[in-house]
C-alpha atoms as a PDB file:
ATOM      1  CA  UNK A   1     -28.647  40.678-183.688  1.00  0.00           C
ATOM      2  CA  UNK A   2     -28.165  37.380-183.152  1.00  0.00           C
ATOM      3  CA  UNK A   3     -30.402  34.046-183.083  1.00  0.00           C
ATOM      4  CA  UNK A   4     -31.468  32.488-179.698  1.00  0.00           C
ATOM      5  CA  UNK A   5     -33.124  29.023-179.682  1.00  0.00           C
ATOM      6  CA  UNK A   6     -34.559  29.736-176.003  1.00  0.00           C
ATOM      7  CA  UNK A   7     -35.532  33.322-177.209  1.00  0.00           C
ATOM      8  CA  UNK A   8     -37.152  32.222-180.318  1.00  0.00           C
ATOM      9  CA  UNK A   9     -38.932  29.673-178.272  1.00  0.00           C
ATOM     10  CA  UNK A  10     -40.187  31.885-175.613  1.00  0.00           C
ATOM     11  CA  UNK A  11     -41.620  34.205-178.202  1.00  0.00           C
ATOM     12  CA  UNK A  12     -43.060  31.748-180.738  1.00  0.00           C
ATOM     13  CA  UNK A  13     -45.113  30.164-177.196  1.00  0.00           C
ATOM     14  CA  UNK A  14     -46.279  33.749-175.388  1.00  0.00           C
ATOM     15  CA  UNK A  15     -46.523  35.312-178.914  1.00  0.00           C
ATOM     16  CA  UNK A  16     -49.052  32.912-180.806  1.00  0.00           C
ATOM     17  CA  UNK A  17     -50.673  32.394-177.254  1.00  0.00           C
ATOM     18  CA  UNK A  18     -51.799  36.269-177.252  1.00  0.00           C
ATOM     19  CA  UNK A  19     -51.692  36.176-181.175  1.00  0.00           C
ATOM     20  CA  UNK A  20     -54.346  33.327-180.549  1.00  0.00           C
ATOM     21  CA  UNK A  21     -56.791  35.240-178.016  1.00  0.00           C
ATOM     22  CA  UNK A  22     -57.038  38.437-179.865  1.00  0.00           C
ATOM     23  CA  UNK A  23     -58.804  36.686-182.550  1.00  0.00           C
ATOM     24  CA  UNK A  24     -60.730  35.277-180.810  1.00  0.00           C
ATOM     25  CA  UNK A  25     -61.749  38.362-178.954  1.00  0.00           C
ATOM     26  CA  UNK A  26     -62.773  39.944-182.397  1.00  0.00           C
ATOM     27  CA  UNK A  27     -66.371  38.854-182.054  1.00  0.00           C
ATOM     28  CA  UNK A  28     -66.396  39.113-178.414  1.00  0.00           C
ATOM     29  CA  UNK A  29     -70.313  38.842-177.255  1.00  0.00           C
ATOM     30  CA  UNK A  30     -71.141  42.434-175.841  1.00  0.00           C
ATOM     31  CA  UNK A  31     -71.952  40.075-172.185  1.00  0.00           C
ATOM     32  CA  UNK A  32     -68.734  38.980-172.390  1.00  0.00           C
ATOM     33  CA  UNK A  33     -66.708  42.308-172.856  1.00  0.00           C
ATOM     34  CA  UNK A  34     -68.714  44.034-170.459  1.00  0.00           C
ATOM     35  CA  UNK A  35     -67.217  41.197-168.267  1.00  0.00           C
ATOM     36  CA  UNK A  36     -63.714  41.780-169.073  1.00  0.00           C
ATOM     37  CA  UNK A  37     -64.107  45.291-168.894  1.00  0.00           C
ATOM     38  CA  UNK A  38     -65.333  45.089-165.302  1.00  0.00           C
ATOM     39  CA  UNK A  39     -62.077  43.373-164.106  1.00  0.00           C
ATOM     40  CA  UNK A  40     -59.911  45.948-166.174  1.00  0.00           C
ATOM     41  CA  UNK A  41     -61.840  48.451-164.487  1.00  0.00           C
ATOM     42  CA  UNK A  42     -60.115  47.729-161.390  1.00  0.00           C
ATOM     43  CA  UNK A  43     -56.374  48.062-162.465  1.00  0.00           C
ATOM     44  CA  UNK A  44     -57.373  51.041-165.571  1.00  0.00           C
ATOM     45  CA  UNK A  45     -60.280  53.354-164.396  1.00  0.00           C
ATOM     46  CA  UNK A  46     -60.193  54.995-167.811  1.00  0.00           C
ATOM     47  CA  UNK A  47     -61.449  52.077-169.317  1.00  0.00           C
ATOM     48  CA  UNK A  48     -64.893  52.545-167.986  1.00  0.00           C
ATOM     49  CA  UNK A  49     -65.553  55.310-169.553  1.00  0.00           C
ATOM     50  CA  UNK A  50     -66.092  52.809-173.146  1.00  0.00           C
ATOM     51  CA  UNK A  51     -68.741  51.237-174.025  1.00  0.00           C
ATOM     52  CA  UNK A  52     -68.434  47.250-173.562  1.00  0.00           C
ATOM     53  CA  UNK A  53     -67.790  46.675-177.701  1.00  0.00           C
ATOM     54  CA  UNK A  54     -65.249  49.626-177.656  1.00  0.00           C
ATOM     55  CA  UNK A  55     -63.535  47.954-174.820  1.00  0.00           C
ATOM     56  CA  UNK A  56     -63.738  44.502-176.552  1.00  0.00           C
ATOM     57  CA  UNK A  57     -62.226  45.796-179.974  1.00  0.00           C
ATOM     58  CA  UNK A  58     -59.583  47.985-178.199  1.00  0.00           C
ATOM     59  CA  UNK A  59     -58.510  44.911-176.241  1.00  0.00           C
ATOM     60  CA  UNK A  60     -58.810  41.892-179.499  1.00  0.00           C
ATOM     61  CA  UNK A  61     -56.558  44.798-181.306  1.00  0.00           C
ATOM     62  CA  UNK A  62     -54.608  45.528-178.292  1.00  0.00           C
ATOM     63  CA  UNK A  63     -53.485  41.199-178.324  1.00  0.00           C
ATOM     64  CA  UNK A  64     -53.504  40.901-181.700  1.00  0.00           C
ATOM     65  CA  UNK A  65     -50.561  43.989-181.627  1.00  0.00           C
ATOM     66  CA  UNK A  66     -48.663  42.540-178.907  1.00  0.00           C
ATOM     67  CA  UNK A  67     -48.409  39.006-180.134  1.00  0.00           C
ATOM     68  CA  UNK A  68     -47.018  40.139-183.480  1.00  0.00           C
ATOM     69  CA  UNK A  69     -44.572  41.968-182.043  1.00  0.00           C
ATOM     70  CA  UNK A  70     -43.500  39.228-179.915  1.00  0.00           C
ATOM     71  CA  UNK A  71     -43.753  36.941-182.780  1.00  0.00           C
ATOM     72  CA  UNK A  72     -41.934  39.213-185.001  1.00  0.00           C
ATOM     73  CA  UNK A  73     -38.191  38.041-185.729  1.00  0.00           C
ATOM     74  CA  UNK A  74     -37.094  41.695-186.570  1.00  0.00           C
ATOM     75  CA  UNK A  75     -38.015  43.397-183.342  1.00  0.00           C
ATOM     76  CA  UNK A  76     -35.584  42.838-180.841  1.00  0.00           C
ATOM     77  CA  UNK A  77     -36.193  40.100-177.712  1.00  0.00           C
ATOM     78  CA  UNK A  78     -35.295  43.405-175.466  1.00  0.00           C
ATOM     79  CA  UNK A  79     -38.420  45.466-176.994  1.00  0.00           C
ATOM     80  CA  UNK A  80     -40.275  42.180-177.335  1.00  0.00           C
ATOM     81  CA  UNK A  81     -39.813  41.560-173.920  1.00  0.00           C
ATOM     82  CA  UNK A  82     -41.069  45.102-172.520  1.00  0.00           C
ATOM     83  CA  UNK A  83     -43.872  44.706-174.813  1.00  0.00           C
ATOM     84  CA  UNK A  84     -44.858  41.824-173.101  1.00  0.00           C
ATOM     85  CA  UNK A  85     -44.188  42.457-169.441  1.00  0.00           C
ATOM     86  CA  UNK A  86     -46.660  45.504-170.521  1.00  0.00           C
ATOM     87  CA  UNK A  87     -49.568  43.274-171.297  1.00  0.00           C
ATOM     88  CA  UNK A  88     -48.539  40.504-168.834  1.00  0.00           C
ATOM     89  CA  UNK A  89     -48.361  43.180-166.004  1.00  0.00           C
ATOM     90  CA  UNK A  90     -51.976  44.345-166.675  1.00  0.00           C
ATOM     91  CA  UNK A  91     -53.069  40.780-166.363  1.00  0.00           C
ATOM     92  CA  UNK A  92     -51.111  39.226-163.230  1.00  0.00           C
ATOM     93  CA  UNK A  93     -52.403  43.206-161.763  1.00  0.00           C
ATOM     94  CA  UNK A  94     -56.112  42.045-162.901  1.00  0.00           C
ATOM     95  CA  UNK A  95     -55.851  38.850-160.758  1.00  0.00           C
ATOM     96  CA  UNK A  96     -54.487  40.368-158.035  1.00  0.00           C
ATOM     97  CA  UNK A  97     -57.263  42.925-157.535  1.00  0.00           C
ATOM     98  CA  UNK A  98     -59.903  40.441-158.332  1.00  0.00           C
ATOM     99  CA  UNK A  99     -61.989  39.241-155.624  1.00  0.00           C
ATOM    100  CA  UNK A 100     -62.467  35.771-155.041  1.00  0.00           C
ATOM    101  CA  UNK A 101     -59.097  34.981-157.261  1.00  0.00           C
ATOM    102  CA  UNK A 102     -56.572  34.566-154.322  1.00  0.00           C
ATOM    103  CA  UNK A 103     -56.296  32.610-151.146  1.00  0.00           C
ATOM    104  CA  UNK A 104     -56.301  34.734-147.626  1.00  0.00           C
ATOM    105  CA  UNK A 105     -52.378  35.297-148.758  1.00  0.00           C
ATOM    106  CA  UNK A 106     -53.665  37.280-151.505  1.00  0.00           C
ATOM    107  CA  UNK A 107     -50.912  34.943-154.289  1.00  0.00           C
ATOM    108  CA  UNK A 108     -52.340  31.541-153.941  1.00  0.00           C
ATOM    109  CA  UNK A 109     -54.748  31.397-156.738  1.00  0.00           C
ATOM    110  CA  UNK A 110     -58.012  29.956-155.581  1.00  0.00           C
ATOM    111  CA  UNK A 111     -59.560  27.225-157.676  1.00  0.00           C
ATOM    112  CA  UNK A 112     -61.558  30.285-159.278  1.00  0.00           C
ATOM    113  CA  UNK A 113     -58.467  31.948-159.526  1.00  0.00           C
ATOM    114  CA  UNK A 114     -56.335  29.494-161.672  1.00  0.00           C
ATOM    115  CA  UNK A 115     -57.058  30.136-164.083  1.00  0.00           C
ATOM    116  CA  UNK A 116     -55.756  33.696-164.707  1.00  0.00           C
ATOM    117  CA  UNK A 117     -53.013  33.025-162.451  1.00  0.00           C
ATOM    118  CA  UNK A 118     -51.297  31.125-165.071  1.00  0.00           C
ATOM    119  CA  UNK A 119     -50.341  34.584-166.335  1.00  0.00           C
ATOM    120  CA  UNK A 120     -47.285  35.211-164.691  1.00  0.00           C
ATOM    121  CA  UNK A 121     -45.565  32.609-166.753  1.00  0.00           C
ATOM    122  CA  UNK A 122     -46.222  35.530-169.282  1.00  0.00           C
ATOM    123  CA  UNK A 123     -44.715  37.679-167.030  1.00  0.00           C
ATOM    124  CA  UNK A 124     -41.335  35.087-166.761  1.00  0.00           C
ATOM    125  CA  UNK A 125     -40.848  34.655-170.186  1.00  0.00           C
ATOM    126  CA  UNK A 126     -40.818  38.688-170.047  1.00  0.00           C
ATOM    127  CA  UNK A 127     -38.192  39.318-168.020  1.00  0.00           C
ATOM    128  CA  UNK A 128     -36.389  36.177-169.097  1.00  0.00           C
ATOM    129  CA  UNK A 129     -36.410  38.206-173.387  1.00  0.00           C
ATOM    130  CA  UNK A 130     -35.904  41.270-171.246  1.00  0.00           C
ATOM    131  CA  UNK A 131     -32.460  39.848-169.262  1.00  0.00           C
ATOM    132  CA  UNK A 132     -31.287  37.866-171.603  1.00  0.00           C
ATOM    133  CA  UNK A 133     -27.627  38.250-172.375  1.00  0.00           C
ATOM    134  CA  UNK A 134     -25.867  37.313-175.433  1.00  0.00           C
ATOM    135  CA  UNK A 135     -22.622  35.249-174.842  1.00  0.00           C
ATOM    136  CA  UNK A 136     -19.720  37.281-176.083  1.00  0.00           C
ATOM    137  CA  UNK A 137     -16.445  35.518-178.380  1.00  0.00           C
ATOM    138  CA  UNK A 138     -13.856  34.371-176.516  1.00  0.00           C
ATOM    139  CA  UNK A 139     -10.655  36.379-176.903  1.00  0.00           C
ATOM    140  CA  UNK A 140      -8.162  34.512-178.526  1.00  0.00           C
END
């Protein structure tokens, strides 16, 4: 399996980072998940059909499972990494379809929008776990 510096730094950043915000999402205010759920609505219909604390726990749990794995040195940067570009895909999706997030080019975030935007360094660090190649021994 091998030990990567740059993979085990990736993880330990995007891991904890998600890790982080599914905690804090465990005692989401019912305002604010109704809120989240709204933009979610927009990228997963089925999620409108929960109420706003089902939404909120299904979503804290939902982080909470996705940072470990990332974080976890036994799963494999490969599995890590689609786990990831799972969640990350959902969010950089979210922005997109958000109103008011982009300039008229529909990428630029807006000043509203940078904040989510800074998700698709979630989605880089993705591929990068997905792509990465191990260097092979030199014949000799």
């Amino acid at each position: 399996m091998g030990f990567s510096i740059s993979n085990a730094a990736l993880r330990l950043v995007s891991g904890a980072f998600i890790l982080n915000s599914g905690i804090g999402k465990l005692k989401l205010a019912p305002e604010h998940a109704a809120g989240l759920q709204s933009a979610a609505e927009r990228v997963i219909p089925l999620v409108s059909s929960w109420t706003p604390a089902e939404f909120g726990s299904r979503l804290a749990y939902s982080e909470i499972a996705v940072g470990a794995v990332v974080l976890a040195p036994f799963v494999p940067s490969r599995l890590a990494g689609l786990a990831l570009g799972a969640f990350s895909g959902g969010l950089v999706a979210t922005y997109l379809k958000s109103p008011g997030m982009t300039e008229d080019d529909g990428i630029r975030p807006t000043s509203a929008g940078t904040a989510m935007a800074k998700d698709f360094w979630l989605a880089g660090i993705a591929v990068a776990l997905l792509f990465h190649r191990k260097k092979r021994p030199m014949a000799g």
